[in-house]
N, C-alpha and C. Protein backbone atom coordinates (compact mmCIF):
# COMPACT_ATOMS: atom_id res chain seq x y z
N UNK A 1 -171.60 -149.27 12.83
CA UNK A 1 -171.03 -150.58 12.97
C UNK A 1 -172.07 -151.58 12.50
N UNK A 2 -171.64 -152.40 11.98
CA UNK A 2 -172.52 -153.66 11.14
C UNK A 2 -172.04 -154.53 11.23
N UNK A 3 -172.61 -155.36 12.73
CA UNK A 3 -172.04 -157.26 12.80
C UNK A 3 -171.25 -156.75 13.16
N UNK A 4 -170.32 -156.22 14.04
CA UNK A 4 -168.94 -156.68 14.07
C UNK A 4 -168.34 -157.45 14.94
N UNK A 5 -167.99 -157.85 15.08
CA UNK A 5 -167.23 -158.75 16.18
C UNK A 5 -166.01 -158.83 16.81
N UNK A 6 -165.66 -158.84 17.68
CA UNK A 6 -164.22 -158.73 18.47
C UNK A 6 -163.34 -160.39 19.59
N UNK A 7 -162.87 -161.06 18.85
CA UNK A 7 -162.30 -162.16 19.54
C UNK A 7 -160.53 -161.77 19.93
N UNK A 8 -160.31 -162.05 20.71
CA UNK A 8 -158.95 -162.66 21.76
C UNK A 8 -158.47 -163.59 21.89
N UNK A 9 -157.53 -164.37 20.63
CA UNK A 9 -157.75 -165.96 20.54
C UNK A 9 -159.37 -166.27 20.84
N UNK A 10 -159.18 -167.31 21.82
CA UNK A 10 -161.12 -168.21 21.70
C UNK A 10 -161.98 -166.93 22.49
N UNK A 11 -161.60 -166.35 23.10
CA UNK A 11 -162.60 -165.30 23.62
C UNK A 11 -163.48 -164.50 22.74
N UNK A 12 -164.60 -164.50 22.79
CA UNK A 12 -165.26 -163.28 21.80
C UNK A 12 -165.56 -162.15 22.99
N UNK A 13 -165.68 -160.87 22.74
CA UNK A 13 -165.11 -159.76 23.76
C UNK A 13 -166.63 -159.00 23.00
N UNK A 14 -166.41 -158.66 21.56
CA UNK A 14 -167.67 -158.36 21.14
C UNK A 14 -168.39 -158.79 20.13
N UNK A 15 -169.94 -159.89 20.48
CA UNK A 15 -170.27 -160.02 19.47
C UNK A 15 -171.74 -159.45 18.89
N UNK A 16 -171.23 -159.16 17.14
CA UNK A 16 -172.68 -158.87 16.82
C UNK A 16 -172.88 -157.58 17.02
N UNK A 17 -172.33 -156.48 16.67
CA UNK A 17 -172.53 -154.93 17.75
C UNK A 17 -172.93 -154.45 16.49
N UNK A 18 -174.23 -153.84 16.16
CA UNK A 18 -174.66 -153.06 15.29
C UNK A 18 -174.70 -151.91 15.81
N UNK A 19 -174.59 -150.40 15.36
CA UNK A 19 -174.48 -149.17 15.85
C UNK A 19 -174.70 -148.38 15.27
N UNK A 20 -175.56 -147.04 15.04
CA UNK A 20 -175.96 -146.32 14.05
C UNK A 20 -175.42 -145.21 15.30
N UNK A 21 -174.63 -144.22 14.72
CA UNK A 21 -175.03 -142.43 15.59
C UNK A 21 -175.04 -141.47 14.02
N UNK A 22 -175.86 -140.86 14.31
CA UNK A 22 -175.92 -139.60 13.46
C UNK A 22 -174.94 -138.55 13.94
N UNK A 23 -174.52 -137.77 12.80
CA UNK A 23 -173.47 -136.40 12.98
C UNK A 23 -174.19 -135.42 13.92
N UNK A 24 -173.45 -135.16 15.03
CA UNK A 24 -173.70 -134.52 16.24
C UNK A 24 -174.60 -134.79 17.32
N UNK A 25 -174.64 -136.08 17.37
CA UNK A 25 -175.43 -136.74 17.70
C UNK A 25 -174.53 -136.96 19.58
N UNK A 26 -175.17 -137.61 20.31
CA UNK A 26 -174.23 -137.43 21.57
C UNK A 26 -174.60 -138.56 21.96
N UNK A 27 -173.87 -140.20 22.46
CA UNK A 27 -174.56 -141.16 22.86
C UNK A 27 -173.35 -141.67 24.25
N UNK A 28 -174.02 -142.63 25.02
CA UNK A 28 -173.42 -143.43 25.66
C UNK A 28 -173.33 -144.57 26.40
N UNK A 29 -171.88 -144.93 25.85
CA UNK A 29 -172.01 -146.93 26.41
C UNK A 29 -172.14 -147.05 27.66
N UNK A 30 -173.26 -147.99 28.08
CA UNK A 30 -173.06 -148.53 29.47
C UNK A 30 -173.03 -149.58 29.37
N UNK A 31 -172.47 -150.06 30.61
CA UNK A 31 -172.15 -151.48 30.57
C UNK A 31 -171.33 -152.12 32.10
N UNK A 32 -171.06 -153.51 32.56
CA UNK A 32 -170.56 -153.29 33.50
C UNK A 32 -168.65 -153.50 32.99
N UNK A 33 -168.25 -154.11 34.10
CA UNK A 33 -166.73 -153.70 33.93
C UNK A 33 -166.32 -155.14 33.01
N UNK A 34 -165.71 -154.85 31.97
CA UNK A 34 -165.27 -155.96 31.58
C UNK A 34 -166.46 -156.75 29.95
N UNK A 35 -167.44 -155.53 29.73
CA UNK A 35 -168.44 -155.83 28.68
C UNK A 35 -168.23 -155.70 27.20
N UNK A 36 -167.11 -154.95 27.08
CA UNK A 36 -166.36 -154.59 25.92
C UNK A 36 -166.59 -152.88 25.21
N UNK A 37 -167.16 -152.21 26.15
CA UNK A 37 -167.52 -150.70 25.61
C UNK A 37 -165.97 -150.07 25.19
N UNK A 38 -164.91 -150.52 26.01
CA UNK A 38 -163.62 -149.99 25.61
C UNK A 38 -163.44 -150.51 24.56
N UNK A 39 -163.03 -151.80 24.02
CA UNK A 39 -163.21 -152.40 23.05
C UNK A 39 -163.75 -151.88 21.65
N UNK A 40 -164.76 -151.49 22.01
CA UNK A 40 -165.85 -151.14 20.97
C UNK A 40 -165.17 -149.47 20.73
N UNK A 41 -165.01 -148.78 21.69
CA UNK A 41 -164.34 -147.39 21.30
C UNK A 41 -162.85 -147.59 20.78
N UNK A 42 -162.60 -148.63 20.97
CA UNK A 42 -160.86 -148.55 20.35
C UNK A 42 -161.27 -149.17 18.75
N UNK A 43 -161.95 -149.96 18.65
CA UNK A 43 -162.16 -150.61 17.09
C UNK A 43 -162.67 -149.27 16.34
N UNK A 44 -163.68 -148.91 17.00
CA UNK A 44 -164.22 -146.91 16.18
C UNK A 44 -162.91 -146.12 15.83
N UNK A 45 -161.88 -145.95 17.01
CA UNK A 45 -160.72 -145.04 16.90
C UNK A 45 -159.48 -145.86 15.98
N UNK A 46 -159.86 -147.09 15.31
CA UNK A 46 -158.61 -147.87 14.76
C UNK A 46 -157.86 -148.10 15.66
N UNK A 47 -157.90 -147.84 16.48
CA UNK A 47 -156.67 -149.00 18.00
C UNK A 47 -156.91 -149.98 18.01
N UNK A 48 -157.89 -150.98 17.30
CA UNK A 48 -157.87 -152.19 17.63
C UNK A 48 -159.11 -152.57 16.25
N UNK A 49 -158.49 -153.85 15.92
CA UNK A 49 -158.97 -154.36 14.55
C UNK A 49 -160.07 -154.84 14.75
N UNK A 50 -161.19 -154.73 14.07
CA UNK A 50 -162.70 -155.97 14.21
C UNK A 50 -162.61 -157.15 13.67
N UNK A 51 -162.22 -158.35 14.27
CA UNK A 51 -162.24 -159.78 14.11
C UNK A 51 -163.25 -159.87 12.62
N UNK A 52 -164.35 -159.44 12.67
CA UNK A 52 -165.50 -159.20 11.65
C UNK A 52 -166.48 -157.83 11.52
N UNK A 53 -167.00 -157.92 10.23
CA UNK A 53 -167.84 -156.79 10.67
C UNK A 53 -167.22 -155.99 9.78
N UNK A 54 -168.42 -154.73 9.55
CA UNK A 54 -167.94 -153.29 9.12
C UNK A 54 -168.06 -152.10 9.83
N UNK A 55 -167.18 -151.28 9.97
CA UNK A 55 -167.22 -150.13 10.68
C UNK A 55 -166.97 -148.85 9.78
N UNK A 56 -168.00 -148.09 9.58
CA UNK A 56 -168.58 -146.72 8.78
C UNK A 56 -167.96 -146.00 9.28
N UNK A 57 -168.05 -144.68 8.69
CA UNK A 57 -168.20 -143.24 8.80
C UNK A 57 -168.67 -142.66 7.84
N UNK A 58 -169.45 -141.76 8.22
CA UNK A 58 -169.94 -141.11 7.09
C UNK A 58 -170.01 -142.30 5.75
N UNK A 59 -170.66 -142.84 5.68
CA UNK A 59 -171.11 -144.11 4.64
C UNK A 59 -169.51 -144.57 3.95
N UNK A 60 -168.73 -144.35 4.70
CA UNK A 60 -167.80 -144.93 4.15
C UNK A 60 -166.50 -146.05 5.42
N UNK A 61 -166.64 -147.51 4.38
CA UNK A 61 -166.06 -148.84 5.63
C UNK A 61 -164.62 -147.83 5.65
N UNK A 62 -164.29 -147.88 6.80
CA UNK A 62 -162.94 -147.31 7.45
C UNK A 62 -162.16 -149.01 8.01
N UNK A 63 -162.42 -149.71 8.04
CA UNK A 63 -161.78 -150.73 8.98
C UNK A 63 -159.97 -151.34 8.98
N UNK A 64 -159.98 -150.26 7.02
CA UNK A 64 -158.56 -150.65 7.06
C UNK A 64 -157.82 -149.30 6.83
N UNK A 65 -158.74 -148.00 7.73
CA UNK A 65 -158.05 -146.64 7.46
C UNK A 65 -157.03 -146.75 8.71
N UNK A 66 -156.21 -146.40 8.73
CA UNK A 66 -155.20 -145.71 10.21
C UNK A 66 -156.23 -145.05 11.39
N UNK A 67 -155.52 -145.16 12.38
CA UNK A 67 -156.70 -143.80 13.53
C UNK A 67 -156.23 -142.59 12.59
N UNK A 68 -155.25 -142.58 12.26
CA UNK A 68 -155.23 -140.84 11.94
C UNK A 68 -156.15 -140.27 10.75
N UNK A 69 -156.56 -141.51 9.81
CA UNK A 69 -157.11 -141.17 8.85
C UNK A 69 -158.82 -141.17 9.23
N UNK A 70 -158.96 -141.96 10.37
CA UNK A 70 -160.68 -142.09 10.87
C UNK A 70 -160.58 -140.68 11.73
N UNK A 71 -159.96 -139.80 11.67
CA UNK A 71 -160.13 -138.52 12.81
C UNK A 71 -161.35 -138.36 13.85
N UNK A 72 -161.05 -139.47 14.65
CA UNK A 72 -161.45 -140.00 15.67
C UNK A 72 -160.67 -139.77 17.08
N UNK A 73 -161.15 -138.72 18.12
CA UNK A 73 -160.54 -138.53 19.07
C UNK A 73 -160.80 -139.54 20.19
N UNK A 74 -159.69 -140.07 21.28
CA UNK A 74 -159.99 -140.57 22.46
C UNK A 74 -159.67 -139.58 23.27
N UNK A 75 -160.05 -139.94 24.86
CA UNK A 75 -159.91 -139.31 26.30
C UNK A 75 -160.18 -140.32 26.97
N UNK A 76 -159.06 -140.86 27.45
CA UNK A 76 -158.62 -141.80 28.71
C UNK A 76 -159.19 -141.70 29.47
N UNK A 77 -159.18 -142.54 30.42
CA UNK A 77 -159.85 -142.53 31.59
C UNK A 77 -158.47 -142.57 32.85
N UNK A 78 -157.20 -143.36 32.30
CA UNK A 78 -155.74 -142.66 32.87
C UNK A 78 -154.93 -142.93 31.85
N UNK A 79 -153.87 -141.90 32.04
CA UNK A 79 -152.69 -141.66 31.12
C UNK A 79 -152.27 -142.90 30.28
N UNK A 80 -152.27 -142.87 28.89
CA UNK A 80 -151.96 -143.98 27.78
C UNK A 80 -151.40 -143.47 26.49
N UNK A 81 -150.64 -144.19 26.47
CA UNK A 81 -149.96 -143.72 25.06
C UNK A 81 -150.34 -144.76 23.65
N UNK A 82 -150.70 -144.25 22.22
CA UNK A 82 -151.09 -144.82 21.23
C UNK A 82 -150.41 -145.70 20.94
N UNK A 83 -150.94 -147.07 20.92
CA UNK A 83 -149.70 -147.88 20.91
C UNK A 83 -149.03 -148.44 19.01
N UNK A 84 -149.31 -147.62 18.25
CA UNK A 84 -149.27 -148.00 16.84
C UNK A 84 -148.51 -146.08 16.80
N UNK A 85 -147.83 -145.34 17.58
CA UNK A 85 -147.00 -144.41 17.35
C UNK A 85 -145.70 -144.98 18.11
N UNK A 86 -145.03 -144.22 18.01
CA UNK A 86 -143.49 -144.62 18.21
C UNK A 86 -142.76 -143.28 18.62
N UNK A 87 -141.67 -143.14 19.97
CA UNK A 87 -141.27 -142.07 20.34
C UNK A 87 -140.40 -141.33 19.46
């Protein structure tokens, strides 16, 4: 992630988030409730757009791939359904 930023109308939720992980690499967000680490994992998984900013993989900007095309897994924390699929 490079710069990116996350606003809510006037709210900024995340700003400025630079992020490097290497392949197989194992990391984790802390933060308290309400800091934007969800945020930040839904913009990685394409659930949610970056206001600004670029978001990589493998040296390549994904920001306007689908989740399905960033093959990027989530795990809830409780039951949620993708909200960009349809029953």
């Amino acid at each position: 992630m490079n710069h990116v930023y996350k606003k809510f109308d006037a709210h900024t939720v995340c700003q400025d988030i630079n992020l490097e992980i290497q392949e197989r690499e194992f990391i984790t967000l802390l933060g308290s409730s309400g800091c934007g680490k969800t945020t930040t994992l839904n913009m990685v998984a394409g659930l949610e757009d970056a206001t600004s900013g670029d978001i990589l993989m493998r040296g390549e900007r994904v920001n306007d791939f689908s989740p399905v095309q960033r093959d990027v897994a989530m795990v809830f924390q409780q039951y949620s359904l993708y909200p960009h699929m349809t029953v």
